[in-house]
PDB file of N, CA and C in Angstrom:
ATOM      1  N   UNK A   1      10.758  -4.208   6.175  1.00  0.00           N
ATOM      2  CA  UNK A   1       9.832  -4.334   5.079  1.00  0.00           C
ATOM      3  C   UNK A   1       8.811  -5.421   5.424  1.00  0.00           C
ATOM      4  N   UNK A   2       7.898  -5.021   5.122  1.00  0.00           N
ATOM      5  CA  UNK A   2       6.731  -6.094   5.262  1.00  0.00           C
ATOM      6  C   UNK A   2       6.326  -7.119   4.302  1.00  0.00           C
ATOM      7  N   UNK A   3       5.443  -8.044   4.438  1.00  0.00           N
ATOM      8  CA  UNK A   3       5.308  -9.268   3.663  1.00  0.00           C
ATOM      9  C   UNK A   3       4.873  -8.843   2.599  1.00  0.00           C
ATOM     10  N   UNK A   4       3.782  -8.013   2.560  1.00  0.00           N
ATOM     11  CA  UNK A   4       2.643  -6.835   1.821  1.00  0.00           C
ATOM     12  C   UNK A   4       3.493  -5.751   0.955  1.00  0.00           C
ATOM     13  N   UNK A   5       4.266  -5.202   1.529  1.00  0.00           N
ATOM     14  CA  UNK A   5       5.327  -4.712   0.668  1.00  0.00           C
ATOM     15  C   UNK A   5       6.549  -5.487  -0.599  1.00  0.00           C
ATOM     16  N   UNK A   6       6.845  -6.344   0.321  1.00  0.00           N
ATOM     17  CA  UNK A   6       7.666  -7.356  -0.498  1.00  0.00           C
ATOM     18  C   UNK A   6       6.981  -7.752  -1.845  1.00  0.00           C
ATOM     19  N   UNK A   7       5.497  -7.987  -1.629  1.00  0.00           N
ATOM     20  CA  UNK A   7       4.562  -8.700  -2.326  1.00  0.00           C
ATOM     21  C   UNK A   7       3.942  -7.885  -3.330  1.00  0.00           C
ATOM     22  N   UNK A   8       4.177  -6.357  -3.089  1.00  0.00           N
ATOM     23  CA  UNK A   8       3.565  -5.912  -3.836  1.00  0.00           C
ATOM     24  C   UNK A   8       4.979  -5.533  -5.005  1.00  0.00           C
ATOM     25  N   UNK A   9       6.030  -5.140  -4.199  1.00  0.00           N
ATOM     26  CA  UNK A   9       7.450  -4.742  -5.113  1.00  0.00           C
ATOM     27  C   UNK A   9       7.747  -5.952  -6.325  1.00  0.00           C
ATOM     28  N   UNK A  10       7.332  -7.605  -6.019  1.00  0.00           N
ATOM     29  CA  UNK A  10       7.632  -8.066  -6.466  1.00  0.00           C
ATOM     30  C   UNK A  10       6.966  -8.363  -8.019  1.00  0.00           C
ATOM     31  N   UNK A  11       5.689  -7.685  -7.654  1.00  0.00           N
ATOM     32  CA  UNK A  11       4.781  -7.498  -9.128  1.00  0.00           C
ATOM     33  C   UNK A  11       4.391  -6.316  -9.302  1.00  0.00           C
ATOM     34  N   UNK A  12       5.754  -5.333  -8.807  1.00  0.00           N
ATOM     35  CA  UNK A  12       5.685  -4.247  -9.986  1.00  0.00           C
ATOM     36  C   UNK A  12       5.289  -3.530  -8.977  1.00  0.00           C
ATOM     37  N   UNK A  13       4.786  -2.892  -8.328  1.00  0.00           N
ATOM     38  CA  UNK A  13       4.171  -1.640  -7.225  1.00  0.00           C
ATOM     39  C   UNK A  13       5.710  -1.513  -6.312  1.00  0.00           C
ATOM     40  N   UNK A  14       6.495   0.036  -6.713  1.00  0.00           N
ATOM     41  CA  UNK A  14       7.250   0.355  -5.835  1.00  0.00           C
ATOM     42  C   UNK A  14       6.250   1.546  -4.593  1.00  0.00           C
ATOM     43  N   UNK A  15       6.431   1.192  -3.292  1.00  0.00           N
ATOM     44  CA  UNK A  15       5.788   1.298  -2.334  1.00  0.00           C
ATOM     45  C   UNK A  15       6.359   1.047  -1.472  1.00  0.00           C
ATOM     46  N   UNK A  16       5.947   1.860  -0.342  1.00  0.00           N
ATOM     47  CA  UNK A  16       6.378   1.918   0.970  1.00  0.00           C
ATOM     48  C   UNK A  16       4.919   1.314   2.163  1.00  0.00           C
ATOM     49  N   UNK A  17       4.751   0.362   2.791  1.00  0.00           N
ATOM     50  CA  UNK A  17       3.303   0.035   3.497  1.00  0.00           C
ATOM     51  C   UNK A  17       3.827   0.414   5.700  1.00  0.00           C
ATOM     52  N   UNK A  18       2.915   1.046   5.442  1.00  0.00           N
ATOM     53  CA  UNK A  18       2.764   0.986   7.020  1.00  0.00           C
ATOM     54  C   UNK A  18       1.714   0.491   7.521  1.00  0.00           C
ATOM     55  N   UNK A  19       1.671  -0.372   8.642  1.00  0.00           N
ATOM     56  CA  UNK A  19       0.489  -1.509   9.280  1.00  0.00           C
ATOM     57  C   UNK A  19       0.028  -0.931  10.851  1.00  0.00           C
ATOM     58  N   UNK A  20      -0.903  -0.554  10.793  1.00  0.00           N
ATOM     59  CA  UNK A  20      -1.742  -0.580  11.969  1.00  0.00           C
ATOM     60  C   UNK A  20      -2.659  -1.582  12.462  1.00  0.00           C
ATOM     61  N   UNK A  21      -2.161  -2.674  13.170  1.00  0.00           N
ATOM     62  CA  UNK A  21      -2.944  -3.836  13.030  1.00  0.00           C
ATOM     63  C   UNK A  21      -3.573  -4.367  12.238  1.00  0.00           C
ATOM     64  N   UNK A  22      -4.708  -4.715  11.870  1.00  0.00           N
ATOM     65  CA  UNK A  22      -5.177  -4.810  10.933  1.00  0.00           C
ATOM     66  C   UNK A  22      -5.392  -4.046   9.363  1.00  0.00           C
ATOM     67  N   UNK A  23      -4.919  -3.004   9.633  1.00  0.00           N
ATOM     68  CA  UNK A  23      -4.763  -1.744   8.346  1.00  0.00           C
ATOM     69  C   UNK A  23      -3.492  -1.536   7.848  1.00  0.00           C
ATOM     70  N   UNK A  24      -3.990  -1.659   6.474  1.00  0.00           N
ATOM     71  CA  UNK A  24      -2.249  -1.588   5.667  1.00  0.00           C
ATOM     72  C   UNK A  24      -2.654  -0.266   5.331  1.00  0.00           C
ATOM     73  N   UNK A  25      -1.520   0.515   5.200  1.00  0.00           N
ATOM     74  CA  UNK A  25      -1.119   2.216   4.493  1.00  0.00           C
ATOM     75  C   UNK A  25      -0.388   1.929   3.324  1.00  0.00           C
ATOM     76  N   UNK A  26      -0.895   2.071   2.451  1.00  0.00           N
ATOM     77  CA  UNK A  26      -0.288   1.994   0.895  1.00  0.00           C
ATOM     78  C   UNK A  26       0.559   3.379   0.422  1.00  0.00           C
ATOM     79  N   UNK A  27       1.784   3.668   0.189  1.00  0.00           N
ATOM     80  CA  UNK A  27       2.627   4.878  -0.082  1.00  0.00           C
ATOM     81  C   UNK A  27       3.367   4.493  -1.308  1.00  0.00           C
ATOM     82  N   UNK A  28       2.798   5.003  -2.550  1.00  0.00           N
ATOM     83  CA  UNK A  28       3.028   4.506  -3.614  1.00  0.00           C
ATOM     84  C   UNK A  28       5.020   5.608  -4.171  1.00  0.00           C
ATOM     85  N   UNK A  29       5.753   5.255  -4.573  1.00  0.00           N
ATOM     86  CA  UNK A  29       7.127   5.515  -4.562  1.00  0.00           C
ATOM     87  C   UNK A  29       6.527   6.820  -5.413  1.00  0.00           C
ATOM     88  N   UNK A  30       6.246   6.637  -6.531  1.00  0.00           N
ATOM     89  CA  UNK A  30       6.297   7.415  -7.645  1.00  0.00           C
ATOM     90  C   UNK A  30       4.479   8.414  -7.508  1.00  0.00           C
ATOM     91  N   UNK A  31       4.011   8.367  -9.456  1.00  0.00           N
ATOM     92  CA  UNK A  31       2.827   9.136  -9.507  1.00  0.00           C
ATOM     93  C   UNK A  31       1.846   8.238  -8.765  1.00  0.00           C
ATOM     94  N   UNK A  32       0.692   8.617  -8.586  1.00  0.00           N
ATOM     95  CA  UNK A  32      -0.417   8.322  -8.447  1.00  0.00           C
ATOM     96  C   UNK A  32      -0.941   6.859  -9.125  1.00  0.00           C
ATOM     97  N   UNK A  33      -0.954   6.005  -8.315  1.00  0.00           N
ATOM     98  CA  UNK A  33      -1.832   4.848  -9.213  1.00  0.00           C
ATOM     99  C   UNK A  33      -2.647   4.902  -9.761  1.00  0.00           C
ATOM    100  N   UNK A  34      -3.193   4.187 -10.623  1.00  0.00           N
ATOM    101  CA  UNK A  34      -4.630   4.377 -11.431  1.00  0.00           C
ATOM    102  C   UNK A  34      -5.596   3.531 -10.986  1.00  0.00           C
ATOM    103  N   UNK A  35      -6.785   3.837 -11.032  1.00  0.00           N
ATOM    104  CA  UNK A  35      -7.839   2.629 -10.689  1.00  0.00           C
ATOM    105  C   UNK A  35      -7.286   1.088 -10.412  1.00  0.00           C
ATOM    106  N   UNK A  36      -7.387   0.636 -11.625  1.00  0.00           N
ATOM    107  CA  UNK A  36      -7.041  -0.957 -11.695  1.00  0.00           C
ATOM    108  C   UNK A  36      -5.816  -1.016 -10.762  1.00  0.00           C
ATOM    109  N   UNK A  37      -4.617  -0.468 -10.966  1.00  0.00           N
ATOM    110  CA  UNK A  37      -3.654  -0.914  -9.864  1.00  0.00           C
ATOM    111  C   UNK A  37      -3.742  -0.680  -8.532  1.00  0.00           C
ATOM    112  N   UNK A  38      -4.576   0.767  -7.983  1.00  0.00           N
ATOM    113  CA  UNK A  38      -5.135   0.387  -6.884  1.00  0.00           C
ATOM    114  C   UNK A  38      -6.138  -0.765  -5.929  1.00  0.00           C
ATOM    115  N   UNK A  39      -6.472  -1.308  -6.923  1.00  0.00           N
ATOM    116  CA  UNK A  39      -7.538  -2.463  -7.230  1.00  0.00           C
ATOM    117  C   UNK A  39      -6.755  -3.479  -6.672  1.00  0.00           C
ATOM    118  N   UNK A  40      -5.483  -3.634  -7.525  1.00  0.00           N
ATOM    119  CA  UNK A  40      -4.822  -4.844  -7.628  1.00  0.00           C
ATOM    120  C   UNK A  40      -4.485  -4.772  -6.290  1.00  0.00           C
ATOM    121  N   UNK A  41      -3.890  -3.318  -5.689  1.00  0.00           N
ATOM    122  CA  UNK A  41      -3.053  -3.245  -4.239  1.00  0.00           C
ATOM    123  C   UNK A  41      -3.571  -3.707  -2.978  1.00  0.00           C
ATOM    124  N   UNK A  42      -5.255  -3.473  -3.629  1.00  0.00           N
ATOM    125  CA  UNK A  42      -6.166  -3.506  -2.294  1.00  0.00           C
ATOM    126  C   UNK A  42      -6.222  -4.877  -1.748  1.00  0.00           C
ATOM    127  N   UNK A  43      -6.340  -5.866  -3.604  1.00  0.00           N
ATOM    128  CA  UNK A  43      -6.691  -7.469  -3.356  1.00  0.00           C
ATOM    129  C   UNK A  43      -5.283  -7.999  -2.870  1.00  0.00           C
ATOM    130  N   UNK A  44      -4.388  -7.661  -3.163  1.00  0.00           N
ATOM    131  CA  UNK A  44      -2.898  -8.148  -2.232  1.00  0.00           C
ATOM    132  C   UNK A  44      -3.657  -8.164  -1.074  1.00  0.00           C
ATOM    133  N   UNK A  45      -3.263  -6.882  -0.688  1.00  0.00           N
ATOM    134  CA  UNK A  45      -3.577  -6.735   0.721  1.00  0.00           C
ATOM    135  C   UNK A  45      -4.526  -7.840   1.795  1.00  0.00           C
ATOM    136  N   UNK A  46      -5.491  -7.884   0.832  1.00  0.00           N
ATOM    137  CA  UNK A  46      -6.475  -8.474   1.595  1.00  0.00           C
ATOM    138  C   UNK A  46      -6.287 -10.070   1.672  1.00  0.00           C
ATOM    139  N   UNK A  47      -5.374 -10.659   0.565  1.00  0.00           N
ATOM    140  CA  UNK A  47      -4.908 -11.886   0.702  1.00  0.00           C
ATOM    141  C   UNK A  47      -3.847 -12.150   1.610  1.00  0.00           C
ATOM    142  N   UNK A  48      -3.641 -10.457   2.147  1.00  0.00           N
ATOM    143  CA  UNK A  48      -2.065 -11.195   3.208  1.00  0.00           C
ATOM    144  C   UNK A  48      -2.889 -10.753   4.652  1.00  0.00           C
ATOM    145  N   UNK A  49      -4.431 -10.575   4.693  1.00  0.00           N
ATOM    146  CA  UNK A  49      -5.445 -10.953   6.060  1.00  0.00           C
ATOM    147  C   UNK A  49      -5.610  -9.155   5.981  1.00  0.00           C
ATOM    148  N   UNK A  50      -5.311  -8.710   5.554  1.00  0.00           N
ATOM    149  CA  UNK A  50      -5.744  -6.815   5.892  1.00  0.00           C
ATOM    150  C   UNK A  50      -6.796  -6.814   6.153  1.00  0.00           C
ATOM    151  N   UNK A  51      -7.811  -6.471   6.674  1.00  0.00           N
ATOM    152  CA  UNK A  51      -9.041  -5.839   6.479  1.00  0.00           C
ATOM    153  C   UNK A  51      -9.344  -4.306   5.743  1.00  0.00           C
ATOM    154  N   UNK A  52      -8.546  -3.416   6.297  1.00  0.00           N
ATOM    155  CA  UNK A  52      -8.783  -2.278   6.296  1.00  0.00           C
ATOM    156  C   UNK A  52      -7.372  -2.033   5.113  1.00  0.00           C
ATOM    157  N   UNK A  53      -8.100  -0.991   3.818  1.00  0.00           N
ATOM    158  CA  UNK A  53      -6.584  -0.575   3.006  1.00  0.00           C
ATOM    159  C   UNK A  53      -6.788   0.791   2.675  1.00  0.00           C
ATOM    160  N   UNK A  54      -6.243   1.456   3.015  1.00  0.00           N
ATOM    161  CA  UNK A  54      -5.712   2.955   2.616  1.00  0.00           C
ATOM    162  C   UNK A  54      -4.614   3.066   1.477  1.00  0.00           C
ATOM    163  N   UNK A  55      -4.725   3.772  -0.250  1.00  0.00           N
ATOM    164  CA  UNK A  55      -3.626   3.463  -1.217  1.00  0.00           C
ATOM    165  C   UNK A  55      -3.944   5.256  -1.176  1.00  0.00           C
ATOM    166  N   UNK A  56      -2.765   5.816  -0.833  1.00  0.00           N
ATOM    167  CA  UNK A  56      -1.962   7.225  -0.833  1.00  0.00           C
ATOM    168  C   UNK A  56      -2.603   7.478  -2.389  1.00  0.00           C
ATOM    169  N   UNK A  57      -3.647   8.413  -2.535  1.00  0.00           N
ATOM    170  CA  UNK A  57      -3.179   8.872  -4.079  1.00  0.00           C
ATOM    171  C   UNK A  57      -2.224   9.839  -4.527  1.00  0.00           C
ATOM    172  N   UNK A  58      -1.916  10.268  -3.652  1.00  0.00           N
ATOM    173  CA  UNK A  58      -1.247  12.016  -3.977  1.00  0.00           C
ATOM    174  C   UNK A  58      -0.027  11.588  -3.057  1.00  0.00           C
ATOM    175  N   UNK A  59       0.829  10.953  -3.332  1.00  0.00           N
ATOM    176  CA  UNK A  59       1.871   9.843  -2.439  1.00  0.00           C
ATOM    177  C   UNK A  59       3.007  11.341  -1.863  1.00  0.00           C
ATOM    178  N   UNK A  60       3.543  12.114  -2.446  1.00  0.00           N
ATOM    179  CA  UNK A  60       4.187  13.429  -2.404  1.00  0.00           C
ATOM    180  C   UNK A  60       4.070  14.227  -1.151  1.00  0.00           C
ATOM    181  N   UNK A  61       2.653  14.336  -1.005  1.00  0.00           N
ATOM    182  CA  UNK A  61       1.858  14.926   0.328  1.00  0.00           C
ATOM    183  C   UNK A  61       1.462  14.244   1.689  1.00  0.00           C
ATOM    184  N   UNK A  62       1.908  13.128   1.340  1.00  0.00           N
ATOM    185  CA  UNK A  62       0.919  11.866   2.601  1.00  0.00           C
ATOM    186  C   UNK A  62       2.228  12.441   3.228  1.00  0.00           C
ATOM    187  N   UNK A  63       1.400  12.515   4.815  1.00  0.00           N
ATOM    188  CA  UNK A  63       2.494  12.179   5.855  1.00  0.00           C
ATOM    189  C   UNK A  63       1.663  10.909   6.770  1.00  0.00           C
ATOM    190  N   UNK A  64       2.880  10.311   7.190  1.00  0.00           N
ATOM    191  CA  UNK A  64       1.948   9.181   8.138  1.00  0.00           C
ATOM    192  C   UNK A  64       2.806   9.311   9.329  1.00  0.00           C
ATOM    193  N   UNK A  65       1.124   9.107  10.635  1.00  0.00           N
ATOM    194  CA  UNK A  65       2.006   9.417  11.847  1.00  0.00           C
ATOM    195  C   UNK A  65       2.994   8.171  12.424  1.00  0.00           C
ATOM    196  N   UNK A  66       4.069   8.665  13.389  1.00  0.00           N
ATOM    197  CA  UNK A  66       5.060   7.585  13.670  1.00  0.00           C
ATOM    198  C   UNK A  66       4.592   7.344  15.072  1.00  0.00           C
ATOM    199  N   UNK A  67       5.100   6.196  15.426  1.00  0.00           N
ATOM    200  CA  UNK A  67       4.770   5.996  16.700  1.00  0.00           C
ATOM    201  C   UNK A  67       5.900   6.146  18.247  1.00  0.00           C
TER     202      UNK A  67
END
């Protein structure tokens, strides 16, 4: 689990994050976030150095590649 993950579980966003260097992948557990909480996910992110944020809307369908 990541710092970004931890950080987001701990105020409420169940999520799964995958990191491509600088890019966090946001995989939200449940429905679809709404605006504002995507909002909120992005500014985490960017306080734990992200540059780049991708938040899954349609979390059901995302596949992300493995390495």
């Amino acid at each position: 689990m990541t710092s970004l993950e931890s950080r987001l579980r701990e105020v409420g966003f169940a999520c799964r994050v995958e990191t491509r260097e600088r890019m966090a992948i946001i995989v939200p557990d449940t429905a679809s976030p709404n605006r504002e909480d995507r909002q909120r996910m992005i500014q985490l992110a960017r306080t734990e150095g992200f540059t780049h944020v991708c938040v899954e809307i349609e979390p059901r369908g995302a596949s992300l590649p493995r390495d």
